[in-house]
PDB file of N, CA and C in Angstrom:
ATOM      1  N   UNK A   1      10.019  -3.332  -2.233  1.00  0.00           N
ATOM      2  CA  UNK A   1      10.626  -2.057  -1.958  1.00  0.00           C
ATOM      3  C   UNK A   1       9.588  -0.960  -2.210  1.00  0.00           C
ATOM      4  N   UNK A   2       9.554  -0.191  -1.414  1.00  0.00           N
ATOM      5  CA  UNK A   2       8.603   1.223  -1.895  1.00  0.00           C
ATOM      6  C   UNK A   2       9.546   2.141  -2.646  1.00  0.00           C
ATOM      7  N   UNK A   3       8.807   2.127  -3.885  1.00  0.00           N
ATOM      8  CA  UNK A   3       9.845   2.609  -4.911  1.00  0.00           C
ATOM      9  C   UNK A   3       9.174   4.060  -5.608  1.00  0.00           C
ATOM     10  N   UNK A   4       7.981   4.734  -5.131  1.00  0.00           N
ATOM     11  CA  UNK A   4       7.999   5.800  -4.989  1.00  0.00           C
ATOM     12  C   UNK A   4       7.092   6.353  -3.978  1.00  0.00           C
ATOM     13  N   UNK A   5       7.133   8.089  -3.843  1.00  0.00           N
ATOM     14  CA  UNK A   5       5.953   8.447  -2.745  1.00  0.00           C
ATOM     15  C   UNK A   5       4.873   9.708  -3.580  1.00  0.00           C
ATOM     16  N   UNK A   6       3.693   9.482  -3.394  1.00  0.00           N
ATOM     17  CA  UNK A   6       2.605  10.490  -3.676  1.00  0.00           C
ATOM     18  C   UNK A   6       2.148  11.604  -2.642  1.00  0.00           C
ATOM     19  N   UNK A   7       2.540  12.019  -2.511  1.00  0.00           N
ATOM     20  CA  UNK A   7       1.849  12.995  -1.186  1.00  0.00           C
ATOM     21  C   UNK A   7       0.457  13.848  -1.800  1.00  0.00           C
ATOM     22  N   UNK A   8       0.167  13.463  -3.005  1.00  0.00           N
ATOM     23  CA  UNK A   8      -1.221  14.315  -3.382  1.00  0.00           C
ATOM     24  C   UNK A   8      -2.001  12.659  -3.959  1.00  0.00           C
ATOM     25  N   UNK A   9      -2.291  12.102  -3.116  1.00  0.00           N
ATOM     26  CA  UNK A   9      -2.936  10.670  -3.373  1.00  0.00           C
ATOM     27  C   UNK A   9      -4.025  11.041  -3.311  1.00  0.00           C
ATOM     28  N   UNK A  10      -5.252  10.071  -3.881  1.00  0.00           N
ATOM     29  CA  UNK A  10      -6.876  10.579  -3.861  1.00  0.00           C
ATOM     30  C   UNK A  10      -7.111   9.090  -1.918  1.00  0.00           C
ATOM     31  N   UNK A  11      -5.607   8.859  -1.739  1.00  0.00           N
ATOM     32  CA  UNK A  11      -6.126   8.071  -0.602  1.00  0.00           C
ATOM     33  C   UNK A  11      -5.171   8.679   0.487  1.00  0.00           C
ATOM     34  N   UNK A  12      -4.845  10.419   0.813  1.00  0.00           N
ATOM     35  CA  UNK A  12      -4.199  10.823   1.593  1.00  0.00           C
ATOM     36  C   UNK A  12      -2.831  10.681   0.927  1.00  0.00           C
ATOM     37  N   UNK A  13      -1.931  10.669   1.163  1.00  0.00           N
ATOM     38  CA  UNK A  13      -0.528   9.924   1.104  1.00  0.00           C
ATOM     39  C   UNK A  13      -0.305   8.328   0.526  1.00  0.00           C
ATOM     40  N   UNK A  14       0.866   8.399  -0.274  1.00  0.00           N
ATOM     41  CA  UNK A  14       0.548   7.178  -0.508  1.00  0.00           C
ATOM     42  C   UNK A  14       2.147   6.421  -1.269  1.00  0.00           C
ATOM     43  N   UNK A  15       2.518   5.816  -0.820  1.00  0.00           N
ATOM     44  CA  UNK A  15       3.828   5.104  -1.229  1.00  0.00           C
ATOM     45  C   UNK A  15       3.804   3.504  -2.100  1.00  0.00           C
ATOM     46  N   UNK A  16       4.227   3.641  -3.180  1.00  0.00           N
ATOM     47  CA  UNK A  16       4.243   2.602  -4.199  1.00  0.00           C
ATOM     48  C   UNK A  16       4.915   1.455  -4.005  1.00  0.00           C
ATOM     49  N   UNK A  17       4.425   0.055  -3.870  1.00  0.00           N
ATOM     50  CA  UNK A  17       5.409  -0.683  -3.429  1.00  0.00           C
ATOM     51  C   UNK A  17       5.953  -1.817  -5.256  1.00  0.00           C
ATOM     52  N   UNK A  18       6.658  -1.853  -4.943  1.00  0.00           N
ATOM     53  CA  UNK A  18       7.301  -2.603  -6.364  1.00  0.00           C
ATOM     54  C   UNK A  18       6.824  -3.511  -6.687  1.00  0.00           C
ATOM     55  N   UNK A  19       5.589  -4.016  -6.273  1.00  0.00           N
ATOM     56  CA  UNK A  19       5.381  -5.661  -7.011  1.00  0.00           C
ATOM     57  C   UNK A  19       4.580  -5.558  -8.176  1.00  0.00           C
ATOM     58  N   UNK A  20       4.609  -6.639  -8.954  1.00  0.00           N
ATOM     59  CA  UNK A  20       5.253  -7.942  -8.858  1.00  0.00           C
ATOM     60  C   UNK A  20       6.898  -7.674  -9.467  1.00  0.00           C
ATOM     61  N   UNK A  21       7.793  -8.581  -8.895  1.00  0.00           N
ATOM     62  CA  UNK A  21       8.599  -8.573  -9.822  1.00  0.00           C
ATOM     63  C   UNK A  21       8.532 -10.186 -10.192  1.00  0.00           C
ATOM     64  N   UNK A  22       9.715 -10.244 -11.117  1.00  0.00           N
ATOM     65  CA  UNK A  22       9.617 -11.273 -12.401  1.00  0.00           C
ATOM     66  C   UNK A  22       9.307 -12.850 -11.917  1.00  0.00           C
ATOM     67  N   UNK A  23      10.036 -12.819 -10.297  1.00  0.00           N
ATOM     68  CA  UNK A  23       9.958 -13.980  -9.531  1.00  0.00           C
ATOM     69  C   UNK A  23       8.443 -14.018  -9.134  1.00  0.00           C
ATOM     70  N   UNK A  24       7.707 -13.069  -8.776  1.00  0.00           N
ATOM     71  CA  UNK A  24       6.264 -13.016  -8.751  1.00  0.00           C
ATOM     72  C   UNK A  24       5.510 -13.622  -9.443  1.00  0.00           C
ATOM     73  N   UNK A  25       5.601 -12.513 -10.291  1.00  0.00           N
ATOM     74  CA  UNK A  25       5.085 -13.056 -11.660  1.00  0.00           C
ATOM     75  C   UNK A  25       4.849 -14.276 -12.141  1.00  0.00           C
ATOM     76  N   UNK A  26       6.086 -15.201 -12.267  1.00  0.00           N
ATOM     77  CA  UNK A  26       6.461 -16.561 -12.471  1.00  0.00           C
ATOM     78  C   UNK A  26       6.036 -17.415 -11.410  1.00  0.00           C
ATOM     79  N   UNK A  27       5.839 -17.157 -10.291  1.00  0.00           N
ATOM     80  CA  UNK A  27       5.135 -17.705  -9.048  1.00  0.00           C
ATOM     81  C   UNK A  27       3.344 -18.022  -9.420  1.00  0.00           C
ATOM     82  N   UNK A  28       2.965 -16.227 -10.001  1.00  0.00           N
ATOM     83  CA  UNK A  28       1.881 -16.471 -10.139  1.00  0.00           C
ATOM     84  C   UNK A  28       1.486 -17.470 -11.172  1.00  0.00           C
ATOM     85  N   UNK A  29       1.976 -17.292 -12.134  1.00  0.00           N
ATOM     86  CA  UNK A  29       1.486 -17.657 -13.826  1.00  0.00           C
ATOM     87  C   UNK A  29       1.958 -19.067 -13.183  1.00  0.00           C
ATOM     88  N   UNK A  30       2.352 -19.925 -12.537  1.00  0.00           N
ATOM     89  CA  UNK A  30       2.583 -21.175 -12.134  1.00  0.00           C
ATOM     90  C   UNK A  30       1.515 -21.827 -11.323  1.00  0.00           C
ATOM     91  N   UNK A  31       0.753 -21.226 -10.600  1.00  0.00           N
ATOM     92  CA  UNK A  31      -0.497 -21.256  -9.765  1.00  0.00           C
ATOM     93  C   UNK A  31      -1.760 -20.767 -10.968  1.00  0.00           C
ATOM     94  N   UNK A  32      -1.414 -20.214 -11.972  1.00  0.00           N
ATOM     95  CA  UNK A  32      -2.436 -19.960 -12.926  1.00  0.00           C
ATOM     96  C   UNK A  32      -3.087 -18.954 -12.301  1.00  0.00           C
ATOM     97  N   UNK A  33      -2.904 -18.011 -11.692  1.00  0.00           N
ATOM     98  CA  UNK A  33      -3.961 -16.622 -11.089  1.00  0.00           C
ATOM     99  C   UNK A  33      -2.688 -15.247 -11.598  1.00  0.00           C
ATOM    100  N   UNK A  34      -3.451 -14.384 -11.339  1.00  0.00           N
ATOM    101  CA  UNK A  34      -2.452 -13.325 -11.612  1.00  0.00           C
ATOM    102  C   UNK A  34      -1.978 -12.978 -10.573  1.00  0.00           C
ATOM    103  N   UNK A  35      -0.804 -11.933 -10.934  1.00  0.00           N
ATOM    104  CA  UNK A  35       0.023 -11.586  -9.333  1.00  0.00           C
ATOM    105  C   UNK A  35      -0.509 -10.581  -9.188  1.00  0.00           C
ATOM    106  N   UNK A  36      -1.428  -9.623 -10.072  1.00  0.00           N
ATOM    107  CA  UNK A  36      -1.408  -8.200  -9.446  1.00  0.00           C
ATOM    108  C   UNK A  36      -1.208  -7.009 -10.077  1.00  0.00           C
ATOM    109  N   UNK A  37      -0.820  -6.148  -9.009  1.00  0.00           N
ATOM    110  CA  UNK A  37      -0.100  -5.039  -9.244  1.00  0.00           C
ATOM    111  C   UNK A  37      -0.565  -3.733  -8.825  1.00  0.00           C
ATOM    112  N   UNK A  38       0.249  -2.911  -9.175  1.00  0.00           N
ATOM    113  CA  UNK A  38      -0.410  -1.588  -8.497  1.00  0.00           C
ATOM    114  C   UNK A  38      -0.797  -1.595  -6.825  1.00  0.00           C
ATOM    115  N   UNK A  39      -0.225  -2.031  -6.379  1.00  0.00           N
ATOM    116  CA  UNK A  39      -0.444  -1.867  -4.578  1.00  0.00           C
ATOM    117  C   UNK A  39       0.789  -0.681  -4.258  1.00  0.00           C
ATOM    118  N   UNK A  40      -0.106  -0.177  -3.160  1.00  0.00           N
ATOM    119  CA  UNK A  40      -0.003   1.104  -2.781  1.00  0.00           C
ATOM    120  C   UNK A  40       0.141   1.043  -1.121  1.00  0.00           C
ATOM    121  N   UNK A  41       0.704   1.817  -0.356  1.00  0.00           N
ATOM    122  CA  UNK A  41       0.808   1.657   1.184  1.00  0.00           C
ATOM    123  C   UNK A  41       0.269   3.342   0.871  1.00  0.00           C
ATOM    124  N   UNK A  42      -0.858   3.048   1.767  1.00  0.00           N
ATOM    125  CA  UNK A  42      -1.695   5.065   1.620  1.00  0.00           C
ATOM    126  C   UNK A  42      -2.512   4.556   3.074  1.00  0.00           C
ATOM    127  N   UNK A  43      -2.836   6.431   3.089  1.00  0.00           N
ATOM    128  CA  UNK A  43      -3.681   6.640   4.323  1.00  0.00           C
ATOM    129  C   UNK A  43      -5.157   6.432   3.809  1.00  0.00           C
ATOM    130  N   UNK A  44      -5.867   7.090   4.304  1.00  0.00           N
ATOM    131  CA  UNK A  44      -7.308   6.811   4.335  1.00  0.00           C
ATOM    132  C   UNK A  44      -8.158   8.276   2.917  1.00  0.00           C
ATOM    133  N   UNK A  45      -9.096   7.758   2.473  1.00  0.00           N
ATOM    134  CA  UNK A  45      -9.297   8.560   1.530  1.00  0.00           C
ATOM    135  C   UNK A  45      -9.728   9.732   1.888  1.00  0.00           C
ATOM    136  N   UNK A  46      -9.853  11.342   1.801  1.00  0.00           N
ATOM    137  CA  UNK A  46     -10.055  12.380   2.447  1.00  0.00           C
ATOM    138  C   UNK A  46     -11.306  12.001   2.946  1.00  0.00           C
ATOM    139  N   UNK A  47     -12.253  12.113   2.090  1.00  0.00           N
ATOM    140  CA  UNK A  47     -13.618  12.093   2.649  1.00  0.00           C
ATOM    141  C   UNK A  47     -14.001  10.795   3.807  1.00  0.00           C
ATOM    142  N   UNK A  48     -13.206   9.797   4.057  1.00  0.00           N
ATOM    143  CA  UNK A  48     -13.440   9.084   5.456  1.00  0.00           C
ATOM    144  C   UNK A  48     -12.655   9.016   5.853  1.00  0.00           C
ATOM    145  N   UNK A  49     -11.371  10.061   6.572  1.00  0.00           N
ATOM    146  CA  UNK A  49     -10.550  10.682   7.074  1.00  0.00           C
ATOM    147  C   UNK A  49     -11.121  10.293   8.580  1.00  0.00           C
ATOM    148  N   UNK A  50     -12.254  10.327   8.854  1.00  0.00           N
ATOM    149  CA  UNK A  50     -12.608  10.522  10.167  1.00  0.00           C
ATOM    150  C   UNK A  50     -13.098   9.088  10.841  1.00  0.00           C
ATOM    151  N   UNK A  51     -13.161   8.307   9.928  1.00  0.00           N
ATOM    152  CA  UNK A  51     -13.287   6.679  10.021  1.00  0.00           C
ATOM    153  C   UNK A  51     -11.936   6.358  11.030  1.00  0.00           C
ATOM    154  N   UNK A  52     -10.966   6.722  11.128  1.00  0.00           N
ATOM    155  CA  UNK A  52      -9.650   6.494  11.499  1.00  0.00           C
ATOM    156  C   UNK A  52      -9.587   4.851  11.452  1.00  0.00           C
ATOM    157  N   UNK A  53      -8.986   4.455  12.868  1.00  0.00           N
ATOM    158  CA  UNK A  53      -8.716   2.852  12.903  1.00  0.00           C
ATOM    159  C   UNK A  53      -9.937   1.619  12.681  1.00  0.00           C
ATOM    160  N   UNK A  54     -11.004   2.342  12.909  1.00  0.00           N
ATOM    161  CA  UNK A  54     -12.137   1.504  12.414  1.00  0.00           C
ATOM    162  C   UNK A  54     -12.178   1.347  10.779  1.00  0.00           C
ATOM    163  N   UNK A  55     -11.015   1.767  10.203  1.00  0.00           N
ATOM    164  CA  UNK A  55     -11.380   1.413   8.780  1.00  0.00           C
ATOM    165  C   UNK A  55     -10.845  -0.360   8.475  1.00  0.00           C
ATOM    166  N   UNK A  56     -10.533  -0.907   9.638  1.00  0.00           N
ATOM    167  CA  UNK A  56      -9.800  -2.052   9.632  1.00  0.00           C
ATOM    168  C   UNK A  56     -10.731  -3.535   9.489  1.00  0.00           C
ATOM    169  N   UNK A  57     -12.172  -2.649  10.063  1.00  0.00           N
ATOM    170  CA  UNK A  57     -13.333  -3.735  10.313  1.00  0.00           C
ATOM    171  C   UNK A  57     -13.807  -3.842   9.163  1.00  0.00           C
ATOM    172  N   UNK A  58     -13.509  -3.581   7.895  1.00  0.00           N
ATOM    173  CA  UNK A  58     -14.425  -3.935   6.657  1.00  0.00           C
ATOM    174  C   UNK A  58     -12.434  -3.900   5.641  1.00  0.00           C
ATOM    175  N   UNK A  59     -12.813  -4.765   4.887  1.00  0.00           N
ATOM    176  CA  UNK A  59     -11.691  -5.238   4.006  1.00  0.00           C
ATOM    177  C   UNK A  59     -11.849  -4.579   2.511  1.00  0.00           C
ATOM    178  N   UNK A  60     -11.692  -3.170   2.221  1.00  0.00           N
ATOM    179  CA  UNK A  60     -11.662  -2.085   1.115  1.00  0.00           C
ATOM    180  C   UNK A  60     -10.257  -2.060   0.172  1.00  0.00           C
ATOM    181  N   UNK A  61      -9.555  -2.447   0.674  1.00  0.00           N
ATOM    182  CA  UNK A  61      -8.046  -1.948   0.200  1.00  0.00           C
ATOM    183  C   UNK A  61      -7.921  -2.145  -1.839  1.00  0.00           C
ATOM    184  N   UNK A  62      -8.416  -3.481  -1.513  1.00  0.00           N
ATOM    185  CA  UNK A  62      -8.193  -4.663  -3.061  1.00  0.00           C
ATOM    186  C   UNK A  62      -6.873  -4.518  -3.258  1.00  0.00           C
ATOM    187  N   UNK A  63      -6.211  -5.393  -1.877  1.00  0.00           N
ATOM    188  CA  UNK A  63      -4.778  -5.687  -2.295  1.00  0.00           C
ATOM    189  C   UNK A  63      -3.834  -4.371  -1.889  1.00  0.00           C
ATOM    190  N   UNK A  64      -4.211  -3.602  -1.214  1.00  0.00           N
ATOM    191  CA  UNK A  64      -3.287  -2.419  -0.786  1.00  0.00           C
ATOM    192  C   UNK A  64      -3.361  -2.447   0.492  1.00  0.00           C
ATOM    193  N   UNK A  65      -1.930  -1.867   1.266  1.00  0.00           N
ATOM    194  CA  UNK A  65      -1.890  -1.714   2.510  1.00  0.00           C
ATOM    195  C   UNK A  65      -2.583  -0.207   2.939  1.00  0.00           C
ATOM    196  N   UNK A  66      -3.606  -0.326   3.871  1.00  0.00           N
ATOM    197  CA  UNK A  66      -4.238   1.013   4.797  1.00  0.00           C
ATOM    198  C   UNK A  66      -3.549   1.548   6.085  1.00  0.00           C
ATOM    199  N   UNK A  67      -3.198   2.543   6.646  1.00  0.00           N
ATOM    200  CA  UNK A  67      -3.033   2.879   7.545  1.00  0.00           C
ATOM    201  C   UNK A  67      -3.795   4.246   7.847  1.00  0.00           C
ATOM    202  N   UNK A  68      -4.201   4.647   8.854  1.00  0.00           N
ATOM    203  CA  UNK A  68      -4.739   6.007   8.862  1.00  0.00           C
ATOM    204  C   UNK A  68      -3.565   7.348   8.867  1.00  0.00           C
ATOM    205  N   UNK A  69      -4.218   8.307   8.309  1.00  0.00           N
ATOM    206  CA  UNK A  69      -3.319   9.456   8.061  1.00  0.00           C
ATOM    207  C   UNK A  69      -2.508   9.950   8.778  1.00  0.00           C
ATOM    208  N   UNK A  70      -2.925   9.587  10.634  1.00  0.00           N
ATOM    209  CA  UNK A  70      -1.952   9.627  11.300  1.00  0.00           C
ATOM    210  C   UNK A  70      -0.533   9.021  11.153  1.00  0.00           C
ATOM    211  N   UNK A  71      -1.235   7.344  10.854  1.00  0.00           N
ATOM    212  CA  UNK A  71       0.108   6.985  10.742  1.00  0.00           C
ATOM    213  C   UNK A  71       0.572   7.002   9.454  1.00  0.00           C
ATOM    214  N   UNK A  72       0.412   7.122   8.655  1.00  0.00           N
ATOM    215  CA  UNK A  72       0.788   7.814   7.404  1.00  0.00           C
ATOM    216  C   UNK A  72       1.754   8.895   7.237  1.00  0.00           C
ATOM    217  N   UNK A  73       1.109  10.063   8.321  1.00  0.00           N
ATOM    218  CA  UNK A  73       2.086  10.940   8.506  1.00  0.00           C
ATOM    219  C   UNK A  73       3.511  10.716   9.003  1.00  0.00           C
ATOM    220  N   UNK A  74       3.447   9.823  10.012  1.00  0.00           N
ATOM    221  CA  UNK A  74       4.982   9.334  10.831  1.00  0.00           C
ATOM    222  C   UNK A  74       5.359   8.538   9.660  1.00  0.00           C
ATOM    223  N   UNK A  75       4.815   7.868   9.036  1.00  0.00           N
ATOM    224  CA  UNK A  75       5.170   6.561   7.906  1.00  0.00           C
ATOM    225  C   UNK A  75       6.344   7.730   6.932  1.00  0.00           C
ATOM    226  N   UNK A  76       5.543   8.565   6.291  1.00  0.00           N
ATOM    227  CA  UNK A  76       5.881   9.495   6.220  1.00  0.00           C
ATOM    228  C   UNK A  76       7.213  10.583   6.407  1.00  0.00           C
ATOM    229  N   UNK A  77       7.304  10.960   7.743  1.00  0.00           N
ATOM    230  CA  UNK A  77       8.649  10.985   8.047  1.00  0.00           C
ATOM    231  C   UNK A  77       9.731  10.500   7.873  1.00  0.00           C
ATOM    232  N   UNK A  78       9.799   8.909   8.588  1.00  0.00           N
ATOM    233  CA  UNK A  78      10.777   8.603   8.514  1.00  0.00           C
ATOM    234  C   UNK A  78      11.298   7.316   8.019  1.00  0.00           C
ATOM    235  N   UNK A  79      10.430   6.943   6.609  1.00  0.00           N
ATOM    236  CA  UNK A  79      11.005   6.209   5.699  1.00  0.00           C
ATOM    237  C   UNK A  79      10.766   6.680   4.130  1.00  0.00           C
ATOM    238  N   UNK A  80      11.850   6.694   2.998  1.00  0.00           N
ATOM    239  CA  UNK A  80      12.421   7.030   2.094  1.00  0.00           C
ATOM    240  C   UNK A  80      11.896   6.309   1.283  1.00  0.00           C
ATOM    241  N   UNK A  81      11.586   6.368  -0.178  1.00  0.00           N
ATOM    242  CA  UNK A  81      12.018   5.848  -1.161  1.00  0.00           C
ATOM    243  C   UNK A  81      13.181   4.966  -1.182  1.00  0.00           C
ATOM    244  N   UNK A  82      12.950   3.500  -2.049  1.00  0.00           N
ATOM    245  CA  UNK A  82      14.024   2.440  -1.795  1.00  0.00           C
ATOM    246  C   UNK A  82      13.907   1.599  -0.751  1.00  0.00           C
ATOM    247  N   UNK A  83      13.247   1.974   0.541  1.00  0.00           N
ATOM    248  CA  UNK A  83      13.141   1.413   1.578  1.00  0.00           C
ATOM    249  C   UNK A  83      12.976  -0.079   1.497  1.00  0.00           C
ATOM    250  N   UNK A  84      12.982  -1.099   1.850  1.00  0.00           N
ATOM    251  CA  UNK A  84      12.387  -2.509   1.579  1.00  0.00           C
ATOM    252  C   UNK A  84      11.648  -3.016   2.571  1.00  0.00           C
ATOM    253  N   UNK A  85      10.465  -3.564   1.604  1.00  0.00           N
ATOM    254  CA  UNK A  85       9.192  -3.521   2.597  1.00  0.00           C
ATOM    255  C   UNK A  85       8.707  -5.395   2.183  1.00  0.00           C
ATOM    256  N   UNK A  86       8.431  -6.254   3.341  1.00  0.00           N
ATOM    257  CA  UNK A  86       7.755  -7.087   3.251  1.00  0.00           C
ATOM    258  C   UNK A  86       6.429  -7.972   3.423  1.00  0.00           C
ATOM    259  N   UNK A  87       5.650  -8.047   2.428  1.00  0.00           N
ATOM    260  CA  UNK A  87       4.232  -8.240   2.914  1.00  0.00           C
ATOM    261  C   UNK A  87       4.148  -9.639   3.764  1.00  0.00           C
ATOM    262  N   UNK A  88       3.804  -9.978   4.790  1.00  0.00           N
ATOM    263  CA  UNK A  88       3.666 -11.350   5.331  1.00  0.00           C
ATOM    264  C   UNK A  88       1.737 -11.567   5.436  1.00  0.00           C
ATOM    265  N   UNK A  89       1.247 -12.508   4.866  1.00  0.00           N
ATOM    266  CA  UNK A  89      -0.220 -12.966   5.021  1.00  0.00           C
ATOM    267  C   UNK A  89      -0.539 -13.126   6.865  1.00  0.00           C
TER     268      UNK A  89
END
């Protein structure tokens, strides 16, 4: 679930997604790696603002979802806090 929103992010915009929860967690610590945490759905950081969709060709995130500020902005609009969001590999 994106369970909160930043609109003064140091990565543009930026919406908090809830993981891990406890089932995570217990997933991970069962595989012996950690689950995480702190992932973020944000736009692009001001200063390579202008990178737009080419920020896709190099793998920066460490575990966070990127979109550019464009779509950030619509992201933005018209989804809320609470929303439920699923990561698929």
């Amino acid at each position: 679930m994106l369970d909160s929103r930043n609109p003064n992010s140091r990565f543009y915009k930026a919406f908090h997604i809830s993981y891990p929860n406890s089932t995570d967690i217990a997933a991970a610590e069962k595989l012996g790696v950690s689950a995480g945490g702190d992932i973020m759905l944000h736009g692009l950081p001001r200063e390579y603002a202008w990178v737009g969709r080419a920020h896709t060709l190099h793998d920066w995130t460490d575990g966070c979802i990127a979109v550019t500020n464009e779509e950030m902005d619509e992201i933005w609009r018209l989804v809320r806090v609470g929303t439920p969001i699923e990561i698929r590999p």
